[in-house]
N, C-alpha and C. Protein backbone atom coordinates (compact mmCIF):
# COMPACT_ATOMS: atom_id res chain seq x y z
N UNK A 1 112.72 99.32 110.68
CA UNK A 1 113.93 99.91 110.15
C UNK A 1 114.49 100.90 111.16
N UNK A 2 115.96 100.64 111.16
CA UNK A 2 116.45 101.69 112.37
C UNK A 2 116.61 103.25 112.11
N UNK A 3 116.13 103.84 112.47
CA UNK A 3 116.28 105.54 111.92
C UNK A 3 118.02 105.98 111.80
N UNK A 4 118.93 105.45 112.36
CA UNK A 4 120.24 105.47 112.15
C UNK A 4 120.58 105.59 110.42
N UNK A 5 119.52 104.70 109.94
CA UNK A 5 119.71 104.37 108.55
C UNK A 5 119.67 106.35 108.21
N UNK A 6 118.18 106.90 108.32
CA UNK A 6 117.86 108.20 107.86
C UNK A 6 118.32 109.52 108.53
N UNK A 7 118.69 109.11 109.51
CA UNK A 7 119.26 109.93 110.18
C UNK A 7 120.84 109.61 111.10
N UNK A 8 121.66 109.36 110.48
CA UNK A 8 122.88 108.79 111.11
C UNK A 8 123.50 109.36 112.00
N UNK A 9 124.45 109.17 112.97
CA UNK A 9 125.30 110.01 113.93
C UNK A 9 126.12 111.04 113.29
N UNK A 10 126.38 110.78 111.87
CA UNK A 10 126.91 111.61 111.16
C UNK A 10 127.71 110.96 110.10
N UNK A 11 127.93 112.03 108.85
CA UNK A 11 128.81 112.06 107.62
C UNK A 11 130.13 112.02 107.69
N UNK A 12 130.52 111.54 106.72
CA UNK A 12 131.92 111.93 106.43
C UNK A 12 132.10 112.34 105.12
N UNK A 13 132.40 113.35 104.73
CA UNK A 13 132.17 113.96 103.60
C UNK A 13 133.52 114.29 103.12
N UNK A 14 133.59 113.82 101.50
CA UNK A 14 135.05 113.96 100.58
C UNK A 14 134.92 114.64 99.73
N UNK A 15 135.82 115.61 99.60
CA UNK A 15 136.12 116.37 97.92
C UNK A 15 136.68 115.84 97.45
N UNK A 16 135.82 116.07 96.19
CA UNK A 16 136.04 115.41 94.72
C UNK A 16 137.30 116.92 94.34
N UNK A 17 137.19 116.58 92.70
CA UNK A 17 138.10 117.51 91.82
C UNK A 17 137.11 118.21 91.65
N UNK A 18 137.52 119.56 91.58
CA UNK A 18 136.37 120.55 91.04
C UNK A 18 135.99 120.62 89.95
N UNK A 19 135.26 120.59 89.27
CA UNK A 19 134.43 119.97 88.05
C UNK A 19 134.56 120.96 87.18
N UNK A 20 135.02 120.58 85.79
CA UNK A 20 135.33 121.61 84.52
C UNK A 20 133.84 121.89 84.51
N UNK A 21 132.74 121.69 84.34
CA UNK A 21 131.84 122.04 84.01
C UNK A 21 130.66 122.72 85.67
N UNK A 22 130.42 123.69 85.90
CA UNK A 22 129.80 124.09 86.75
C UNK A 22 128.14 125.02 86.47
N UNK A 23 127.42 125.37 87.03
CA UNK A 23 126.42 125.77 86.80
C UNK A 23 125.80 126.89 87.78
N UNK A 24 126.36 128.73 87.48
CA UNK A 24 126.09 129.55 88.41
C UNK A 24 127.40 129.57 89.60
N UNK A 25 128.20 128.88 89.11
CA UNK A 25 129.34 129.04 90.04
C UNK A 25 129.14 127.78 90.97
N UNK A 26 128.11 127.11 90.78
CA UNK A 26 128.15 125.62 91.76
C UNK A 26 128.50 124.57 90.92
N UNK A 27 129.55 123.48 91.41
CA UNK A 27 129.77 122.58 90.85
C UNK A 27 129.38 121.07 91.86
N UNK A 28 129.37 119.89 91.46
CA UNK A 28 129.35 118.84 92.20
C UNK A 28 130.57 118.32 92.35
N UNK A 29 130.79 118.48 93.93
CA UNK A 29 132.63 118.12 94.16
C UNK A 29 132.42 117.75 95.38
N UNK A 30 131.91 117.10 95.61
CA UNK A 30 131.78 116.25 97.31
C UNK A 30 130.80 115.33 97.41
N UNK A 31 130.69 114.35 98.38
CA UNK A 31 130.44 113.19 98.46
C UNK A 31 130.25 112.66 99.56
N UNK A 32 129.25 112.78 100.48
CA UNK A 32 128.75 112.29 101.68
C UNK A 32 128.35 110.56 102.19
N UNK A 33 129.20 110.02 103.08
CA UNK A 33 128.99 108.61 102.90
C UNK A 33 128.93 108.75 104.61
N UNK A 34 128.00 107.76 105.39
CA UNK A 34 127.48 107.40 106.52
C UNK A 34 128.47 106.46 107.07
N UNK A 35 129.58 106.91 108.02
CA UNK A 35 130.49 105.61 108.12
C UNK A 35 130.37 104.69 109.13
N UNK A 36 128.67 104.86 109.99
CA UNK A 36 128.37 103.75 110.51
C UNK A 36 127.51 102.95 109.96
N UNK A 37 127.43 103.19 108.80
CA UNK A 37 126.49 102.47 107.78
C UNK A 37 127.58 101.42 106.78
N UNK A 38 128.95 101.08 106.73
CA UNK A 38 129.35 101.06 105.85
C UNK A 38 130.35 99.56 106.82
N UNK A 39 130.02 98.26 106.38
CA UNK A 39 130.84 97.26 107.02
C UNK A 39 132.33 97.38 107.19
N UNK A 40 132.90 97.46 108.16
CA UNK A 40 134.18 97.25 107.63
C UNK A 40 134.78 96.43 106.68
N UNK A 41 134.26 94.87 106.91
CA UNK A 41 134.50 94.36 105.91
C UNK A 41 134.63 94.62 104.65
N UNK A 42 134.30 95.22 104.14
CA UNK A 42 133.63 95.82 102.93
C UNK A 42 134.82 96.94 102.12
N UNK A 43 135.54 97.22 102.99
CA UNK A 43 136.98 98.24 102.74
C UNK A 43 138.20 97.77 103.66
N UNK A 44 139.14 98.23 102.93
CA UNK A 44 140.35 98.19 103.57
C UNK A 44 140.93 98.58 105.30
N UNK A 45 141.60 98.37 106.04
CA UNK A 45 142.09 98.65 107.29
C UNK A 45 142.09 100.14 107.00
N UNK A 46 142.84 100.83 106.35
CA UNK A 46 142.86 102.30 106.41
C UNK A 46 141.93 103.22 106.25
N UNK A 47 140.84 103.12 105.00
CA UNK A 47 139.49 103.23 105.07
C UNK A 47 138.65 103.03 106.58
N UNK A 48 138.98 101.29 106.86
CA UNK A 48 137.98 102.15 108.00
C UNK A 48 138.52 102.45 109.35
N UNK A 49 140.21 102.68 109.26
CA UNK A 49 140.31 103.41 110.25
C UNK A 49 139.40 105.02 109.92
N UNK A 50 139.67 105.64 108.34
CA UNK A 50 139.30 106.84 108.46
C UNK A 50 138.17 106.71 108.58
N UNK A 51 137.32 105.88 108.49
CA UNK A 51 135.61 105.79 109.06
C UNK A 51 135.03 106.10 110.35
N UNK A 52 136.30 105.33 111.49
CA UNK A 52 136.40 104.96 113.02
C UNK A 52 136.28 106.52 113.34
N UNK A 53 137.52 107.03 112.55
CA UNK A 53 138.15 108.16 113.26
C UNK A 53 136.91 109.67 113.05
N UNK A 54 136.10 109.43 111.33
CA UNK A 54 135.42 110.40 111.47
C UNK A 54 133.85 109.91 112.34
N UNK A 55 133.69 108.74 112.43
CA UNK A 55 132.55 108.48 113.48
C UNK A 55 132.66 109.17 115.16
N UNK A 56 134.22 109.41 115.07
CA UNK A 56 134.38 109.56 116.40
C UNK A 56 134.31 111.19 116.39
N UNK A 57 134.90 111.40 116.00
CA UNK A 57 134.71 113.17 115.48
C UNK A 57 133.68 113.56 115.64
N UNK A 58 132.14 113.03 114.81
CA UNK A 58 131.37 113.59 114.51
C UNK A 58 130.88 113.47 115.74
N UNK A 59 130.83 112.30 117.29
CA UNK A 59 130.15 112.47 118.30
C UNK A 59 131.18 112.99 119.79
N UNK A 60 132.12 113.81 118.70
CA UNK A 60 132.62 114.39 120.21
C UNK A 60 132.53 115.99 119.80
N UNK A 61 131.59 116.06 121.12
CA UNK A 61 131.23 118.07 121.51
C UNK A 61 132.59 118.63 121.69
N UNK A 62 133.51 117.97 121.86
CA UNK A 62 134.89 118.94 122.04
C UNK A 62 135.73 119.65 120.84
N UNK A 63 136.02 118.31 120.53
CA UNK A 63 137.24 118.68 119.46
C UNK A 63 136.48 118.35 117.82
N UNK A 64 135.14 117.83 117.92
CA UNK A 64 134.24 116.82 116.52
C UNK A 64 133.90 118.61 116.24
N UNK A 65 133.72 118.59 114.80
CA UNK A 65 133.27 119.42 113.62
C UNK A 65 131.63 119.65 113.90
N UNK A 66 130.85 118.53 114.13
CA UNK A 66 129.82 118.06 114.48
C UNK A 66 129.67 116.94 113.24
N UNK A 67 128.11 116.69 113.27
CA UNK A 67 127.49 115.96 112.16
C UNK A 67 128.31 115.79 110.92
N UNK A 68 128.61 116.87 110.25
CA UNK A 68 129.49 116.43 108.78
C UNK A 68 131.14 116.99 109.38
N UNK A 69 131.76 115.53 109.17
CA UNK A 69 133.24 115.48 109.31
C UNK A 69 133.52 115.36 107.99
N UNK A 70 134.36 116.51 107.85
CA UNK A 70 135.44 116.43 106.30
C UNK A 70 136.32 115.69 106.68
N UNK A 71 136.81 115.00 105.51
CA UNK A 71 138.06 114.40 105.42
C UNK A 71 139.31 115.04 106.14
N UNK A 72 139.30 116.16 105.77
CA UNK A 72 140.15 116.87 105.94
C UNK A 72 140.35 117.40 107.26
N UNK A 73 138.87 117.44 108.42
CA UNK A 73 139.02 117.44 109.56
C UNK A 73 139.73 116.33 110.32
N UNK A 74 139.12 115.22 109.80
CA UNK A 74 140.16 113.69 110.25
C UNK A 74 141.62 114.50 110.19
N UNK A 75 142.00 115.03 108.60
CA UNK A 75 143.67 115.03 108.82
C UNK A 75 144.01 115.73 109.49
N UNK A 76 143.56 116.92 109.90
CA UNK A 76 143.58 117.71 111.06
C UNK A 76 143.65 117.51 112.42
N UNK A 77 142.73 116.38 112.80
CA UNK A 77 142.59 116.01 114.02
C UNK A 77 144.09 115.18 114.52
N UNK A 78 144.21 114.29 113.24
CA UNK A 78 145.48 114.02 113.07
C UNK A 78 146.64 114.35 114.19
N UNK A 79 146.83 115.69 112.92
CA UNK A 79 147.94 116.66 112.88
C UNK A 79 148.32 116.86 114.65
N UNK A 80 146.85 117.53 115.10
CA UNK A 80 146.73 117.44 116.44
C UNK A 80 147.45 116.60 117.25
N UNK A 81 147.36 115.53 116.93
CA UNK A 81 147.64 114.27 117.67
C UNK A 81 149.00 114.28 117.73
N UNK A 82 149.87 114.71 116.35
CA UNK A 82 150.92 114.52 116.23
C UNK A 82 151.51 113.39 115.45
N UNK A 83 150.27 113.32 114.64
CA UNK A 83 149.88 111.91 113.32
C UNK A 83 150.05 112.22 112.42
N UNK A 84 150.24 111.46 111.35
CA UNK A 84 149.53 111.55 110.27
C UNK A 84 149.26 110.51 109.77
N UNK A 85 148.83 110.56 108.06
CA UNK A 85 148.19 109.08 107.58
C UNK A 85 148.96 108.13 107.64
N UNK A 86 150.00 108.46 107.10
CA UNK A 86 151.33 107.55 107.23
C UNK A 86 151.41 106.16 108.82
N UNK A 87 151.60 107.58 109.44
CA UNK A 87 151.48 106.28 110.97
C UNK A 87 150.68 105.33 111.08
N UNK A 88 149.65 105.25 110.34
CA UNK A 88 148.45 104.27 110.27
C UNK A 88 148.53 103.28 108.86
N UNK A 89 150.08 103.44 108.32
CA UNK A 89 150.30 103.08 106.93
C UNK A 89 148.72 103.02 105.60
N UNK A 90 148.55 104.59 105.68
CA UNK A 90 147.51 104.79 105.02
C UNK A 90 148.13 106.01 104.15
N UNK A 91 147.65 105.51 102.75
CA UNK A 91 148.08 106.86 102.00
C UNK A 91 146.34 107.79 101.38
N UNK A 92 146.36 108.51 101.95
CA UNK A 92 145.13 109.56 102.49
C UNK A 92 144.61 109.64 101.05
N UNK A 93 144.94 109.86 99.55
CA UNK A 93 144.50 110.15 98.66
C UNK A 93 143.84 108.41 97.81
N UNK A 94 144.37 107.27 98.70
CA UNK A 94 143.96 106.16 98.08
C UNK A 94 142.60 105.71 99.09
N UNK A 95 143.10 106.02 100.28
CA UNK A 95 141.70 106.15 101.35
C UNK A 95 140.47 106.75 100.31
N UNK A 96 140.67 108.09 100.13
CA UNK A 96 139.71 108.73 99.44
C UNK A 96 139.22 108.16 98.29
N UNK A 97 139.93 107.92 97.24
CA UNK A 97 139.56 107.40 95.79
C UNK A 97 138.81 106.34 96.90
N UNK A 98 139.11 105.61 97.04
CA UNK A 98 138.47 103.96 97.76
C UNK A 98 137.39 104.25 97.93
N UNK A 99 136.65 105.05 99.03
CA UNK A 99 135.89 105.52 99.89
C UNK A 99 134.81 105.92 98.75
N UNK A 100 135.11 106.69 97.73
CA UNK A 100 134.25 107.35 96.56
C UNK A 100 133.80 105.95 95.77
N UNK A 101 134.82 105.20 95.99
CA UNK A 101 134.42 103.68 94.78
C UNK A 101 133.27 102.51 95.55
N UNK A 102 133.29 102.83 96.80
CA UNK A 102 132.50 101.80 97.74
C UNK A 102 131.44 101.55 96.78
N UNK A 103 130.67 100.44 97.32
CA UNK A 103 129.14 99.92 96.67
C UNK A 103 128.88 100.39 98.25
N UNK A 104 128.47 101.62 98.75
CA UNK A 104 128.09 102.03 99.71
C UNK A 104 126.91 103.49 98.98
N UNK A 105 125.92 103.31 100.40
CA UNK A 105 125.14 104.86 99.54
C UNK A 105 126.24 106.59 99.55
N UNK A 106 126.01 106.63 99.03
CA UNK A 106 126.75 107.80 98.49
C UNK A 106 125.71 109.15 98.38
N UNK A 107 125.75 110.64 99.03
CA UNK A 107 125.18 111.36 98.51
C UNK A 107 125.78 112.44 97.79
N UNK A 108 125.78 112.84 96.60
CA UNK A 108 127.00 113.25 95.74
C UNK A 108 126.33 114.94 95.94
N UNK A 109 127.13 116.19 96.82
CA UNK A 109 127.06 117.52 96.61
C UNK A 109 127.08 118.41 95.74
N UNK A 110 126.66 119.54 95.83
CA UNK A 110 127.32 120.82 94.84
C UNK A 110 127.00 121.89 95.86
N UNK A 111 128.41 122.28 95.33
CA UNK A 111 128.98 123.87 96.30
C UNK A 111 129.06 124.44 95.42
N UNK A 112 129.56 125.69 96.37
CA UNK A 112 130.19 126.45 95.79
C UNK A 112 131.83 126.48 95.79
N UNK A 113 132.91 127.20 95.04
CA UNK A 113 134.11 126.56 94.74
C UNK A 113 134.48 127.37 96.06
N UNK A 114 133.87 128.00 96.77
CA UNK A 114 134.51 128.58 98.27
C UNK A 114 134.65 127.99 99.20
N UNK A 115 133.15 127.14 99.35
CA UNK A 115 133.29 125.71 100.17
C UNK A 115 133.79 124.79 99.85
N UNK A 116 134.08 124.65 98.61
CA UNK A 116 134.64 123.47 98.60
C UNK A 116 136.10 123.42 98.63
N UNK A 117 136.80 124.99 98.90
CA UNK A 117 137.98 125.15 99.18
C UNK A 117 138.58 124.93 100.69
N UNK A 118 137.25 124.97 101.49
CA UNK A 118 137.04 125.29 102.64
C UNK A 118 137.24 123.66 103.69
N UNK A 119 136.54 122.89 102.44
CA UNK A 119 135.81 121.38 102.90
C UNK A 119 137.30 120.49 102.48
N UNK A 120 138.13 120.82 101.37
CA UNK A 120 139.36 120.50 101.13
C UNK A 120 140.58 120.35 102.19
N UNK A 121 140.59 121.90 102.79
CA UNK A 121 141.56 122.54 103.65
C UNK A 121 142.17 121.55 104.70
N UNK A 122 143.29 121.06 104.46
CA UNK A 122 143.68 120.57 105.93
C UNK A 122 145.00 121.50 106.58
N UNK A 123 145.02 122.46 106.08
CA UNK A 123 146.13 123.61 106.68
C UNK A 123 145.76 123.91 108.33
N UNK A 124 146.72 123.64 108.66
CA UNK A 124 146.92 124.44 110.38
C UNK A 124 145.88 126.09 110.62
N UNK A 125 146.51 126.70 109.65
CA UNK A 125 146.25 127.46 110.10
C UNK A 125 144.60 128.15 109.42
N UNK A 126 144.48 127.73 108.40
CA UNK A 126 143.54 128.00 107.21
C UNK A 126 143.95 128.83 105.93
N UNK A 127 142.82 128.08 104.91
CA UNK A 127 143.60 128.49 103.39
C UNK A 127 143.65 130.19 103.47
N UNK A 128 143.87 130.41 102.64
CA UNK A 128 143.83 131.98 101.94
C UNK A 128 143.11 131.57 100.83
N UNK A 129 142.26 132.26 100.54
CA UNK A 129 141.51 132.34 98.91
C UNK A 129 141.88 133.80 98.47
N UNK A 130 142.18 133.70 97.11
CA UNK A 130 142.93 134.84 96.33
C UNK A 130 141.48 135.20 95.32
N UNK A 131 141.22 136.63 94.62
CA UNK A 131 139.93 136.73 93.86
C UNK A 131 140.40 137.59 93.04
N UNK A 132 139.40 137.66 92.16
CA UNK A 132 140.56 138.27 90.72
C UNK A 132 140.91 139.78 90.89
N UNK A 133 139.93 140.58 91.82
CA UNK A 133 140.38 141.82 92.39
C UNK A 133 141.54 141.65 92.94
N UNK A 134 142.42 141.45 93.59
CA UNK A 134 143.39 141.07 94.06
C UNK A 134 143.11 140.61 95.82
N UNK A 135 141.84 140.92 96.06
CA UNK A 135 141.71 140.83 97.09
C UNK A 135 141.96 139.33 98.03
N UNK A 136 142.25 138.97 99.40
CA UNK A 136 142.77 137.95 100.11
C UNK A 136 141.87 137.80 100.72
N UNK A 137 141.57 136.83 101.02
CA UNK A 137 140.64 136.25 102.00
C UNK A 137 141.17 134.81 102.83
N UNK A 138 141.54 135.34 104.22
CA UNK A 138 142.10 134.15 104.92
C UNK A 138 140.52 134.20 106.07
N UNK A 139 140.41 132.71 105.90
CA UNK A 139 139.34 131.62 105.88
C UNK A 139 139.81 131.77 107.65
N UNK A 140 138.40 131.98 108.48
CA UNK A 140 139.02 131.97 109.64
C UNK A 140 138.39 131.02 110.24
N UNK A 141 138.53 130.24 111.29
CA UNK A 141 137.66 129.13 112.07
C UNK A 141 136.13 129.12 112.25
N UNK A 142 135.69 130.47 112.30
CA UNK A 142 133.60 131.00 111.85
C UNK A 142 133.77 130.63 110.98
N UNK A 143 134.16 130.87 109.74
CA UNK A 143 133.76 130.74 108.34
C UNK A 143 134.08 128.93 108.20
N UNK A 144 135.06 128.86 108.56
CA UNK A 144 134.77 126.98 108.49
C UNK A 144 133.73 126.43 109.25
N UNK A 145 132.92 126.62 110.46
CA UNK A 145 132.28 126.47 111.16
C UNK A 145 131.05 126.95 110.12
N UNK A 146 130.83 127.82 109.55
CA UNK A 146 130.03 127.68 108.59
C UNK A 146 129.74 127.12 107.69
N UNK A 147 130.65 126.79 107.43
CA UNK A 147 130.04 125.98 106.21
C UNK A 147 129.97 124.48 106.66
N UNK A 148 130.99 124.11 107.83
CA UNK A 148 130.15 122.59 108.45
C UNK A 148 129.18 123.03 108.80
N UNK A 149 128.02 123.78 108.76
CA UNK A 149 126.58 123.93 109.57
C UNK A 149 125.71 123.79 108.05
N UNK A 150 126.27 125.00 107.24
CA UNK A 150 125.69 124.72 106.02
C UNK A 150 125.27 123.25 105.79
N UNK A 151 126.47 122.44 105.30
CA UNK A 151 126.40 120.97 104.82
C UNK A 151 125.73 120.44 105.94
N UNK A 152 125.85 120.32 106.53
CA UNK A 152 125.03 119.35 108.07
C UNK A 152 123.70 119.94 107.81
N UNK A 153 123.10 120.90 108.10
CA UNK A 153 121.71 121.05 107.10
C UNK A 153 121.39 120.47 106.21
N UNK A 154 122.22 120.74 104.77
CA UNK A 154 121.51 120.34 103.58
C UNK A 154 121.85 118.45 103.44
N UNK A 155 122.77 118.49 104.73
CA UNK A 155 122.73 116.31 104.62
C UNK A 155 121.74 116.09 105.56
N UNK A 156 121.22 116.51 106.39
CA UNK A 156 119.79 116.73 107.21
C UNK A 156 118.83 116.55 106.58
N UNK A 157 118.25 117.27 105.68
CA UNK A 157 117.62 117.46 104.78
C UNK A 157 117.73 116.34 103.52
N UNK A 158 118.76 116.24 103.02
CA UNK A 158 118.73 115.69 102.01
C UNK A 158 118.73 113.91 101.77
N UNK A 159 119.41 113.45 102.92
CA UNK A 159 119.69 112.55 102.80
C UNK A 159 118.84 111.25 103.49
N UNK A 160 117.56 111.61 104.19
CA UNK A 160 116.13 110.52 104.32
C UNK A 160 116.02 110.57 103.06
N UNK A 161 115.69 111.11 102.65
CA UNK A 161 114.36 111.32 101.14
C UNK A 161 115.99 110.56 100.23
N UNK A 162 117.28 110.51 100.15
CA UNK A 162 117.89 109.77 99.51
C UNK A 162 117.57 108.25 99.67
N UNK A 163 118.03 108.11 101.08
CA UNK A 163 117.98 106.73 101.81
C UNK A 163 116.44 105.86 101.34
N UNK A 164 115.68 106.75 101.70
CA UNK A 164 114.52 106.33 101.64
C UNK A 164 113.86 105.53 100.02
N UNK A 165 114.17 106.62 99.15
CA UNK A 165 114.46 106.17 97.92
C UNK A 165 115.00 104.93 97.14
N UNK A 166 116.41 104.71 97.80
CA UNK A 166 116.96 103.41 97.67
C UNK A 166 116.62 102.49 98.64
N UNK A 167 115.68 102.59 99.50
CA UNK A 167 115.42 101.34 100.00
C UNK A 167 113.86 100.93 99.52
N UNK A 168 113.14 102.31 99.13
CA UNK A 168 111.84 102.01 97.90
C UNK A 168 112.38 101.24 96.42
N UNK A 169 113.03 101.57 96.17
CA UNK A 169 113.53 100.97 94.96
C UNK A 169 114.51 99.46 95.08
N UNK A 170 114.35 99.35 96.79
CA UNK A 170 115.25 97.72 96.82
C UNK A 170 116.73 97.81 95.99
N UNK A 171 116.98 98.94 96.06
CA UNK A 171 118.80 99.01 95.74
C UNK A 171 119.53 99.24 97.30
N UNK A 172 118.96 99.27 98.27
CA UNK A 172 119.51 99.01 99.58
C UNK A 172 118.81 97.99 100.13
N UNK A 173 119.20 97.13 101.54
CA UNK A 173 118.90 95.99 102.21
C UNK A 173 118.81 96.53 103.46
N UNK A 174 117.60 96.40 104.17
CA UNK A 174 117.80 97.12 105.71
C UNK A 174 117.88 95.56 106.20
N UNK A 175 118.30 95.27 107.74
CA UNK A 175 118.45 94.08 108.37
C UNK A 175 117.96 94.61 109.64
């Protein structure tokens, strides 16, 4: 079995809706999928362009997030470019639903609603988070850089002992 399987070049990770129901202030609102694990065949042209594009992300030291590429870094990288989904006749929120519906392994998160404001973000410049003190908090490039280190840990961690699981239980096929 190829260790690519347990240890991949990297994630691409989607927010979900933030979940009416949470526990301690963490909810499950993201969704980690391996997009060199995932046939093209298997999804649409736009899907796996956004697959291509976060595979490529995740192995470039320059401009890549590292290991876990948000969605939202793709649209970013984008932006950069002077793109968007459109140019690739992709509408970014059907990419996503799609991507969440795959018969692909899936490792389903829980954050906190800071990161996951964070993991959302495709603003230029970065969000602002507002708190009931009135206080502002504009999200600066460390603090995003944090929390891609966070998640790249806990998908480090978490996601052999997933993999591994479904291929003990023969709900995955290694070749």
């Amino acid at each position: 079995m190829s260790n690519k399987l347990l240890a991949p070049d990297g994630w691409l990770v989607l927010g979900l809706p933030w979940p009416e129901q949470t526990r301690d202030g963490w909810g499950e609102c993201a969704v980690a999928i391996s997009p060199t694990m995932i046939p093209r065949d298997l999804v649409s042209k736009s899907a796996g362009i956004a697959l291509d594009l976060a595979t490529g992300l995740a192995r470039d030291p320059k401009d890549g997030p590292g290991k876990a590429v948000f969605f939202s870094d793709v649209t970013l990288w984008l932006d950069k470019q002077g793109k968007d989904w459109a140019d690739f006749g992709a509408d970014y929120e059907a990419v996503i639903d799609e991507l969440v519906k795959a018969p692909v392994p899936q490792l389903y998160m829980t954050l906190v609603q800071k990161a996951h404001a964070i993991l959302c973000d495709a603003s230029r410049d970065g969000v602002r988070l507002y708190y009931p003190g009135g206080d502002v908090e504009h999200v600066t490039p460390q603090v995003r850089a944090d929390v891609h280190a966070a998640i790249t840990t806990s998908l480090e961690r978490d996601w052999p002992p997933y993999i591994q699981g479904l291929i003990d239980r023969g709900a995955f096929q290694t070749r």
